[in-house]
Structures are given as C-alpha cells and as structure tokens.
C-alpha atoms as a PDB file:
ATOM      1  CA  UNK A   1       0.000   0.000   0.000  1.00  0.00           C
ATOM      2  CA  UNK A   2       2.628   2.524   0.869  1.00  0.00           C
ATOM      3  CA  UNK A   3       4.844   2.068  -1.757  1.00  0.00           C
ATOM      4  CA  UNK A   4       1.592   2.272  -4.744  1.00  0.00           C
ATOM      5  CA  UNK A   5       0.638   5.804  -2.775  1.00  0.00           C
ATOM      6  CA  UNK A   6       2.017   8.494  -4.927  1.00  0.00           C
ATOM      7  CA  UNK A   7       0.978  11.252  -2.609  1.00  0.00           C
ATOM      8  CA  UNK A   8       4.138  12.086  -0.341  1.00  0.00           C
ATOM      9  CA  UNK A   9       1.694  13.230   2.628  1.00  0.00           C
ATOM     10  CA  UNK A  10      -0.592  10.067   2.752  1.00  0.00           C
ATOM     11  CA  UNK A  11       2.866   8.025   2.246  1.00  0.00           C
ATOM     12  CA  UNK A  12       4.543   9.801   5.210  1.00  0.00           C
ATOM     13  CA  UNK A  13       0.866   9.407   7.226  1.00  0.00           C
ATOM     14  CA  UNK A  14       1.225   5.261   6.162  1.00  0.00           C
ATOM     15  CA  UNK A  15       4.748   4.826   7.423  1.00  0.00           C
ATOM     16  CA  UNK A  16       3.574   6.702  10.523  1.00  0.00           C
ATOM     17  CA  UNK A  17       0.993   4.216  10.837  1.00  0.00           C
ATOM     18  CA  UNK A  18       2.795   0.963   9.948  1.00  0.00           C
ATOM     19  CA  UNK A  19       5.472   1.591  12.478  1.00  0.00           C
ATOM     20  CA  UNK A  20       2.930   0.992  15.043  1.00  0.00           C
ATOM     21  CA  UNK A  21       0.380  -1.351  13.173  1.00  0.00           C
ATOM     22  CA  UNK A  22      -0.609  -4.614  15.534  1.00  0.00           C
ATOM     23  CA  UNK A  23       0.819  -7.773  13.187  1.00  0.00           C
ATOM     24  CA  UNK A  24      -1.605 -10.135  12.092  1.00  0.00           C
ATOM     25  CA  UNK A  25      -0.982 -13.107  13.820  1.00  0.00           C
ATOM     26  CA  UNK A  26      -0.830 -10.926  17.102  1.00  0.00           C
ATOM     27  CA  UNK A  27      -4.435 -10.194  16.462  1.00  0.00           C
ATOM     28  CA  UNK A  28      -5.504 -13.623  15.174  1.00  0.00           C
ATOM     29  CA  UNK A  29      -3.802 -15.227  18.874  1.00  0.00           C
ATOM     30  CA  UNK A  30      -5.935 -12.695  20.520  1.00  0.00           C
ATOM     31  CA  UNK A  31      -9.521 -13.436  18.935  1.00  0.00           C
ATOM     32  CA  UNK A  32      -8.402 -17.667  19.121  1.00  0.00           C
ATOM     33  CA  UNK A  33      -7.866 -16.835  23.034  1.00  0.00           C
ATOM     34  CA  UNK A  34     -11.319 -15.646  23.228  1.00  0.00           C
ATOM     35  CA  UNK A  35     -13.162 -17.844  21.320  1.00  0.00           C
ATOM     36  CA  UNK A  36     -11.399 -21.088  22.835  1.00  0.00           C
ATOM     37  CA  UNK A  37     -12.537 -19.686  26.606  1.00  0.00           C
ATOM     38  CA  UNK A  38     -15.344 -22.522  27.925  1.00  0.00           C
ATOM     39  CA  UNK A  39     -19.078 -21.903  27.583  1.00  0.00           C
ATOM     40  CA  UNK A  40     -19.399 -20.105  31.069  1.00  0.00           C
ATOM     41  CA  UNK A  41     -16.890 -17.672  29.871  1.00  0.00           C
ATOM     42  CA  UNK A  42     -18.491 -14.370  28.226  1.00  0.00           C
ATOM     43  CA  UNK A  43     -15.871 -12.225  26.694  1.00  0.00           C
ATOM     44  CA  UNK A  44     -17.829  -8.917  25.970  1.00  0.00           C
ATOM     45  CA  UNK A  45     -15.195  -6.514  24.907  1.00  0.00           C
ATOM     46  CA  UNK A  46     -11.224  -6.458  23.716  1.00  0.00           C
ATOM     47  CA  UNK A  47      -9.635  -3.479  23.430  1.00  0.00           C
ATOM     48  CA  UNK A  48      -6.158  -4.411  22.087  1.00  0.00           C
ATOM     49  CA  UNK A  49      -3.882  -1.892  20.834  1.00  0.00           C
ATOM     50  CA  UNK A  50       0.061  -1.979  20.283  1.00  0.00           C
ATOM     51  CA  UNK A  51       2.210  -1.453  23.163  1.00  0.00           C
ATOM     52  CA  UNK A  52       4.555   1.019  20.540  1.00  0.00           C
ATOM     53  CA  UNK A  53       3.968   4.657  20.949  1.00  0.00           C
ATOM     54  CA  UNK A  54       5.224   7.271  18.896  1.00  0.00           C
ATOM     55  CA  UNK A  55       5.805  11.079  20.399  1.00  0.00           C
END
C-alpha cells in the first residue's frame, strides 16, 4: 500500500501508521484466546492496541 501511494503526505501518514500497526498473527492469537474460553466464559469486549507509541 505505501509504496503504490504516490501522494508524499498520505505516504509519510502510512509509514507513521505501519510503524505501530498490531501484526496479524498478534491479532488472530488474541480473537483464538477468546473464542477457545469454555461456555461459562463471556468475553464482551477487547480493546487491544500496540504497546509502541510514537511522540
């Protein structure tokens, strides 16, 4: 994606952004964790985020 963006502002933006982004497989270990948890087990919210800040 960043490197078919031809606009140098939304390219700068997307590195920004991919520098932080959560890997798939991160996410995909996160949702199999909840979904695996036994039947009197409610998961009603995730929040996950990436533990990289920028500032």
């Amino acid at each position: 994606m960043v490197e078919t963006t031809s606009d140098e502002e939304t390219k700068a933006g997307l590195d920004e952004f991919y520098k932080v982004a959560i890997e798939s497989d991160s996410i995909a270990r996160a949702i199999t964790f909840a979904i695996e948890q036994p039947s009197d087990v409610g998961i009603n919210e995730m929040i996950i985020r990436p533990t990289v800040q920028i500032g």
